[in-house]
Protein backbone atom coordinates (compact mmCIF):
# COMPACT_ATOMS: atom_id res chain seq x y z
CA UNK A 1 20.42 3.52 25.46
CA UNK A 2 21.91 5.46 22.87
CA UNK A 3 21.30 2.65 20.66
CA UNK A 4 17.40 3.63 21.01
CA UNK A 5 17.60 6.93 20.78
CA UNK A 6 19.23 6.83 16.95
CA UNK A 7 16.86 4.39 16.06
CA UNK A 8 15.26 4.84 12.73
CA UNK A 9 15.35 8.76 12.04
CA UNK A 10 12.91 8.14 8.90
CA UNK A 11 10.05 6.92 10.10
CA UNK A 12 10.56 7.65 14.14
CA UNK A 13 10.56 4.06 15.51
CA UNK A 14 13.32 3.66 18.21
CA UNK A 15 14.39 0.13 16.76
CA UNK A 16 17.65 0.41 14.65
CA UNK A 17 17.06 -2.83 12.93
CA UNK A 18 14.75 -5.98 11.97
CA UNK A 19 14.84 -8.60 14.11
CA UNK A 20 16.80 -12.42 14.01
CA UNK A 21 12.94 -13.98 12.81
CA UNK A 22 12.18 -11.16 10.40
CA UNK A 23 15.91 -12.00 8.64
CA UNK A 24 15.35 -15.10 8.72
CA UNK A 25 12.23 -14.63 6.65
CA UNK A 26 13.63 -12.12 4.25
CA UNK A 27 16.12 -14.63 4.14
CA UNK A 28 13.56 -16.93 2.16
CA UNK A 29 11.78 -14.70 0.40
CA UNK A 30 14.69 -13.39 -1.31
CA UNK A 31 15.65 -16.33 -2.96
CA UNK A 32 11.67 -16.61 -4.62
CA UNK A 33 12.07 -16.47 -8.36
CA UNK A 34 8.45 -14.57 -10.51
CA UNK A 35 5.66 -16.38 -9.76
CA UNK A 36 7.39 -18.67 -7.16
CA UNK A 37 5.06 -19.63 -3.85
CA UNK A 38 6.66 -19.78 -0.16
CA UNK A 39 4.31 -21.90 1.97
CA UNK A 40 3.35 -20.91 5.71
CA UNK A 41 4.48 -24.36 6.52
CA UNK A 42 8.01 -23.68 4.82
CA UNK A 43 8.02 -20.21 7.26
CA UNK A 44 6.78 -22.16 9.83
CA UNK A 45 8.97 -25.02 9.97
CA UNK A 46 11.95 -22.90 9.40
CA UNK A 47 11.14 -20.46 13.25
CA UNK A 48 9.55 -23.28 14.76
CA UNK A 49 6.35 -20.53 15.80
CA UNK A 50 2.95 -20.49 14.71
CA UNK A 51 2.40 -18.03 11.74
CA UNK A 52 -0.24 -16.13 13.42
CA UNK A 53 2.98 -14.97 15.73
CA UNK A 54 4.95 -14.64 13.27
CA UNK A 55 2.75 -12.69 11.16
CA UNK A 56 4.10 -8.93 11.74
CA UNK A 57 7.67 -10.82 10.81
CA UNK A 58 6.48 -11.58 7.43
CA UNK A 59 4.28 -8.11 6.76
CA UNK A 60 8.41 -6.82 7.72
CA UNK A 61 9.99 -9.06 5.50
CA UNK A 62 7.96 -8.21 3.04
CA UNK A 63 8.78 -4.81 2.66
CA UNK A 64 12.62 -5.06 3.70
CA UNK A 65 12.43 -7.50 0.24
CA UNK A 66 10.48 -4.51 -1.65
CA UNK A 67 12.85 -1.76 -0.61
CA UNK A 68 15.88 -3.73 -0.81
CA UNK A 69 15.43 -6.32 -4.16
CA UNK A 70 12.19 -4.67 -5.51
CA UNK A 71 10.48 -7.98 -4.79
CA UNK A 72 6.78 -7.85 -4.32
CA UNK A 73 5.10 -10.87 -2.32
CA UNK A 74 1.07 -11.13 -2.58
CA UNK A 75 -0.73 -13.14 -0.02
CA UNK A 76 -2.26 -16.91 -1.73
CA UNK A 77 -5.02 -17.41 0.22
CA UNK A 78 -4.84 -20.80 2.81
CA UNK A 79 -1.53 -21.26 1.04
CA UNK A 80 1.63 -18.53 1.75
CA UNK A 81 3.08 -15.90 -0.27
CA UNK A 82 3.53 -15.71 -3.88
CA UNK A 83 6.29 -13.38 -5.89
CA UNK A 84 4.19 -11.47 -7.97
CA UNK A 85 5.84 -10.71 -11.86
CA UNK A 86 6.37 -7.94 -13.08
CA UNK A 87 2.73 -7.90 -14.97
CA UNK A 88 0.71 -8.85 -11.84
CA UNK A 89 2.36 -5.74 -10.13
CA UNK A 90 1.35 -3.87 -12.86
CA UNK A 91 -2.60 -5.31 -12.60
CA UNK A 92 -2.48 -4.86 -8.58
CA UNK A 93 -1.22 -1.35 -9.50
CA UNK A 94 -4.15 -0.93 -11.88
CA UNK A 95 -6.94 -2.49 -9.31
CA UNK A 96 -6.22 0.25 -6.95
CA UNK A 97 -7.77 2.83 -8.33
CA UNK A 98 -10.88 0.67 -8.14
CA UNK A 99 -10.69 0.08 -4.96
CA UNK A 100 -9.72 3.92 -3.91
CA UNK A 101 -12.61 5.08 -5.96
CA UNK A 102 -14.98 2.37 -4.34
CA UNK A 103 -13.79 3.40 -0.26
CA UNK A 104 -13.95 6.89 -1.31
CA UNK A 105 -17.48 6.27 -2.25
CA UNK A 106 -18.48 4.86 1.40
CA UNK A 107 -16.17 7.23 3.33
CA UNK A 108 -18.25 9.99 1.54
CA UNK A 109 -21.44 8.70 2.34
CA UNK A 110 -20.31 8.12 5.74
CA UNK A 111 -18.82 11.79 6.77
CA UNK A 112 -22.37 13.19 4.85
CA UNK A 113 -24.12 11.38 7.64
CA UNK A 114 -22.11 13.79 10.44
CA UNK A 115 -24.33 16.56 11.87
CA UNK A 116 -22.33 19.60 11.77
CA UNK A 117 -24.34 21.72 14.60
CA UNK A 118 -22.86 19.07 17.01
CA UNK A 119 -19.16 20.33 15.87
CA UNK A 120 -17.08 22.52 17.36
CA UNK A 121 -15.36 24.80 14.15
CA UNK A 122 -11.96 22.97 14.29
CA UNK A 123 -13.93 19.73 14.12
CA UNK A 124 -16.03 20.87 11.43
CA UNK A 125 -12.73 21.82 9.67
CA UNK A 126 -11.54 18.61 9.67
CA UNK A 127 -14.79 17.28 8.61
CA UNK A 128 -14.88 19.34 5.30
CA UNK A 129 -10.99 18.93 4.81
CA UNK A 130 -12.04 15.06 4.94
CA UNK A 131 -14.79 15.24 2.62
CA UNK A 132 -12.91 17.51 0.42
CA UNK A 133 -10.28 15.13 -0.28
CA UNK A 134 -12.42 12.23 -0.52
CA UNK A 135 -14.24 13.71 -2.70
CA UNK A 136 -11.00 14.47 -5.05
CA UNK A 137 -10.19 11.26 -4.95
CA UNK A 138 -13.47 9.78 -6.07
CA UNK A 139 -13.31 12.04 -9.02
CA UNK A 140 -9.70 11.03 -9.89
CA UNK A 141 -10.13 7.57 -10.00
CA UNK A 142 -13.28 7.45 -11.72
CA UNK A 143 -13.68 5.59 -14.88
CA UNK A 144 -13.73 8.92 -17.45
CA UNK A 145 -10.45 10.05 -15.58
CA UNK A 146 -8.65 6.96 -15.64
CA UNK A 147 -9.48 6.99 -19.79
CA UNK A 148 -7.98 10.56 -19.70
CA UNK A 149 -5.20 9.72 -18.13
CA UNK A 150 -4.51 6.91 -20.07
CA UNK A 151 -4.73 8.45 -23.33
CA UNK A 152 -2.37 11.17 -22.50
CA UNK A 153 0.27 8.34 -21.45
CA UNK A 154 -0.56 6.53 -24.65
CA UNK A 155 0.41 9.82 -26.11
CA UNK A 156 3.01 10.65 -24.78
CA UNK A 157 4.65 6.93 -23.79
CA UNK A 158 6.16 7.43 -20.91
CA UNK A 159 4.81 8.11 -17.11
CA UNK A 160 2.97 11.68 -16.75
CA UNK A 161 4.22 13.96 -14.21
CA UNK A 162 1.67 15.09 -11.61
CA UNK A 163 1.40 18.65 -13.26
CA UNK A 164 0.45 17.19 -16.23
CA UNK A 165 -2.11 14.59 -14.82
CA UNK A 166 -3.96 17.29 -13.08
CA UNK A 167 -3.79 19.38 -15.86
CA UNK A 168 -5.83 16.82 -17.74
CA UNK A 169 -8.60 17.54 -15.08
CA UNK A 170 -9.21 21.37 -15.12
CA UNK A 171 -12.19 21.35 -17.30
């Protein structure tokens, strides 16, 4: 019992460690060289489980082999998991402010469609602190920002610290 209680202070999950199948996953995706491909038949055959069970394993393994080796594994669709290099990292890195500035756009048209005379003032807190922030992060990813941003890193040739980036964005 005390064993559970420890747990995992970080993140408060009451399991100290991963389990046998998620090792023995990590165990093969740590040995994946850039741009190497692990099968779900080779994950498969190796627990002897469907990979639909097995699934949470892998999303574990995954990130145990990020935090641990700085390995990143993207999904290949039909196929398994592929080590991404160091350049597709940087181009999945890139993509997501696309994709942040695209669900920002929908969540804001979404929370516009909320009637605020049917909220209660904590709720209609919430609901402004939500569209304030989705509305920052519309504005930050959009396409003049991201060419601000990138010519002060040309600039300056190194990673900008968030002072500086939002200091680009005052006027």
């Amino acid at each position: 019992m005390e064993e559970a209680k420890q747990g995992d202070k970080k993140n408060g999950r009451s399991i100290p460690e991963a389990s046998i199948d998620t090792m023995l996953i990590y165990n093969i995706l740590k040995d994946v060289v850039p741009g190497g491909i692990v099968s779900k038949d080779d994950i498969v055959a190796k627990l002897g489980r469907p990979y639909e069970a097995i699934r949470p394993n892998v999303d574990s393994a995954r990130r145990i082999a990020q935090r641990d080796n700085q390995m990143v594994f993207g999904p290949v669709r039909g196929v398994g998991l592929k080590r991404l290099s160091d350049q597709e990292i940087s181009e999945e890195g890139c993509s997501l402010a696309e994709k942040t500035r695209r669900a920002a756009r929908r969540s804001k048209k979404k929370l516009q469609c909320v009637n605020v005379e049917q909220l209660d003032r904590t709720e209609v807190n919430r609901l402004y602190v939500s569209m304030s922030m989705v509305s920052f992060l519309g504005n930050m990813t959009a396409k003049k920002r991201l060419t601000q941003v990138e010519a002060a890193v040309v600039q300056s040739q190194e990673r900008l610290p968030i002072g500086k980036t939002l200091e680009l964005f005052k006027n």
